[in-house]
N, C-alpha and C. Protein backbone atom coordinates (compact mmCIF):
# COMPACT_ATOMS: atom_id res chain seq x y z
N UNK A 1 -15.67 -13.26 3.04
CA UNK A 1 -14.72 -12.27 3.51
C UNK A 1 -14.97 -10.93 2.84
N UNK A 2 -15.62 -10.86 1.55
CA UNK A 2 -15.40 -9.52 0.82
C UNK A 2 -16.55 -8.86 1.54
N UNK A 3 -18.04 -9.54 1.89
CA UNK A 3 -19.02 -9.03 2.65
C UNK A 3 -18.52 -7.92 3.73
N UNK A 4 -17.42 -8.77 4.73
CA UNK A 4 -17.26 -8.37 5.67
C UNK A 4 -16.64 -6.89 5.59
N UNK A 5 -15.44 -6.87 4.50
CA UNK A 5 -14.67 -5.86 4.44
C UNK A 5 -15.63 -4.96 4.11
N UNK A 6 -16.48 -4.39 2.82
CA UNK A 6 -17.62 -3.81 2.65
C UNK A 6 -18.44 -3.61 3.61
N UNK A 7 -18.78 -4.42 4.55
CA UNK A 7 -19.63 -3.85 5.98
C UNK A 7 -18.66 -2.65 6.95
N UNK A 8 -17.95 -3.63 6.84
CA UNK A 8 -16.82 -2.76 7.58
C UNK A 8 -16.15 -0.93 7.24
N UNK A 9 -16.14 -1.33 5.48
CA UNK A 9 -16.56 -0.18 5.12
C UNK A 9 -17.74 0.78 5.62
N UNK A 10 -18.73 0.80 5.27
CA UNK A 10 -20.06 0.86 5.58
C UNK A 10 -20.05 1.49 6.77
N UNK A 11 -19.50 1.09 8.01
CA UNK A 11 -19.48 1.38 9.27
C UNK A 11 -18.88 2.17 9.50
N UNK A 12 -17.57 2.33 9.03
CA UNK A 12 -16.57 3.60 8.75
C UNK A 12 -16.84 4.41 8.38
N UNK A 13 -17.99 4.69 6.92
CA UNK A 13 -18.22 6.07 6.90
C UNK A 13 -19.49 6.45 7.56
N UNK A 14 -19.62 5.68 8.33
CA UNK A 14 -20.89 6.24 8.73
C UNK A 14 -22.56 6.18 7.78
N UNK A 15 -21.94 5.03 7.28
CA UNK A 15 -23.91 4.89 6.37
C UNK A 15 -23.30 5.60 5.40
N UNK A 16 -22.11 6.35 5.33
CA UNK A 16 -22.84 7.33 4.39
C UNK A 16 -20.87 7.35 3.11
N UNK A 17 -21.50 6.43 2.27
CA UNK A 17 -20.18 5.39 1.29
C UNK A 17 -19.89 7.26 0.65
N UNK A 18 -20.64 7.66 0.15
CA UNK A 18 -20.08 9.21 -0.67
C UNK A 18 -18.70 10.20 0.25
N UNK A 19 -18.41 9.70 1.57
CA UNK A 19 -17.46 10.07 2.06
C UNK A 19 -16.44 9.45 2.24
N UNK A 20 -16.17 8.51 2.02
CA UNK A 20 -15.00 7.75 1.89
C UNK A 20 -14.90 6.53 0.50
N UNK A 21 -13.59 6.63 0.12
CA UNK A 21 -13.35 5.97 -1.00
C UNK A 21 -12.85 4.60 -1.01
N UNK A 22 -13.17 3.65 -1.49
CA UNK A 22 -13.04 2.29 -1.28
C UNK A 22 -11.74 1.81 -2.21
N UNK A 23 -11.29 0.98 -1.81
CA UNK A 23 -9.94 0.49 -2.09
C UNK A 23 -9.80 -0.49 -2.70
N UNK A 24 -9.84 -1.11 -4.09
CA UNK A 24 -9.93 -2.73 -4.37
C UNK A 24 -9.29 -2.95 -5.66
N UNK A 25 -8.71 -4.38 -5.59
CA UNK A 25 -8.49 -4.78 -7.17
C UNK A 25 -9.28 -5.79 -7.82
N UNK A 26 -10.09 -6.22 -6.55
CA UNK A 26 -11.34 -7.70 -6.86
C UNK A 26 -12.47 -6.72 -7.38
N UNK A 27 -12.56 -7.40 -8.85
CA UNK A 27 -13.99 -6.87 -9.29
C UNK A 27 -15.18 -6.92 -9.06
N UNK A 28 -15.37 -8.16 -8.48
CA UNK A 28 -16.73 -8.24 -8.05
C UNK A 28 -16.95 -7.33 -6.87
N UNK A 29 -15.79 -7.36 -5.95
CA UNK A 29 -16.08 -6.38 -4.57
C UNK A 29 -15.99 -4.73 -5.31
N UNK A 30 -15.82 -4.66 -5.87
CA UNK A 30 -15.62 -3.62 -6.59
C UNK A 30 -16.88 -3.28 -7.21
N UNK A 31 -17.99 -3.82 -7.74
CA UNK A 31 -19.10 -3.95 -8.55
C UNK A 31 -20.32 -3.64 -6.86
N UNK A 32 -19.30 -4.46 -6.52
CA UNK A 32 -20.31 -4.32 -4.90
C UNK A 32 -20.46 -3.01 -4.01
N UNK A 33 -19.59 -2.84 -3.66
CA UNK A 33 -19.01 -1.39 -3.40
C UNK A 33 -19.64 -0.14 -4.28
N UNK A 34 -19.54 -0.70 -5.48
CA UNK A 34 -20.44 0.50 -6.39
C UNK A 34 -21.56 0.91 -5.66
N UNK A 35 -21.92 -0.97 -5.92
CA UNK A 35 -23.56 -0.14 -5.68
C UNK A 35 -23.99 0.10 -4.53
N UNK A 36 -22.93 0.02 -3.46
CA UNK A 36 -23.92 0.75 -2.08
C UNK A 36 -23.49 2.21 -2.38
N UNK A 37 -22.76 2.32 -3.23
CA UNK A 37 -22.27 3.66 -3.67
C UNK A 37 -20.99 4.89 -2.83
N UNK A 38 -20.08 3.48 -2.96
CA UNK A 38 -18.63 4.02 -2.99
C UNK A 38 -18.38 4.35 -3.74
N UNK A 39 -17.12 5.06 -4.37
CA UNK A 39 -16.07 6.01 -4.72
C UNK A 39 -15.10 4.47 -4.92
N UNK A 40 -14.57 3.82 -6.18
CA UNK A 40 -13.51 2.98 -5.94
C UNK A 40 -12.53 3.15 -6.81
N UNK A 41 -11.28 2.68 -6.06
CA UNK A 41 -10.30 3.40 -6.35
C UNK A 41 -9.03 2.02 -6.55
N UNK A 42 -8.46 1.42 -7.92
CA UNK A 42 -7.98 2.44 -8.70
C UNK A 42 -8.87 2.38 -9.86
């Protein structure tokens, strides 16, 4: 499930994670998210 949300991300900004900020309290999705290189927030 966390894949999905992160793709889903992904798709939303358009390829491009430096424009939109990701939302999480799961660390690992959070570690994940880093590195396609979101913005995570809190």
């Amino acid at each position: 499930m966390d894949a999905l949300q992160l793709a889903a991300a992904l798709v939303a900004s358009g390829d491009d994670p430096y424009s939109l900020p990701f939302v999480t309290l799961d660390l690992d999705l959070a570690g994940a998210a880093r590195a396609e290189g979101f913005a995570v927030l809190p």
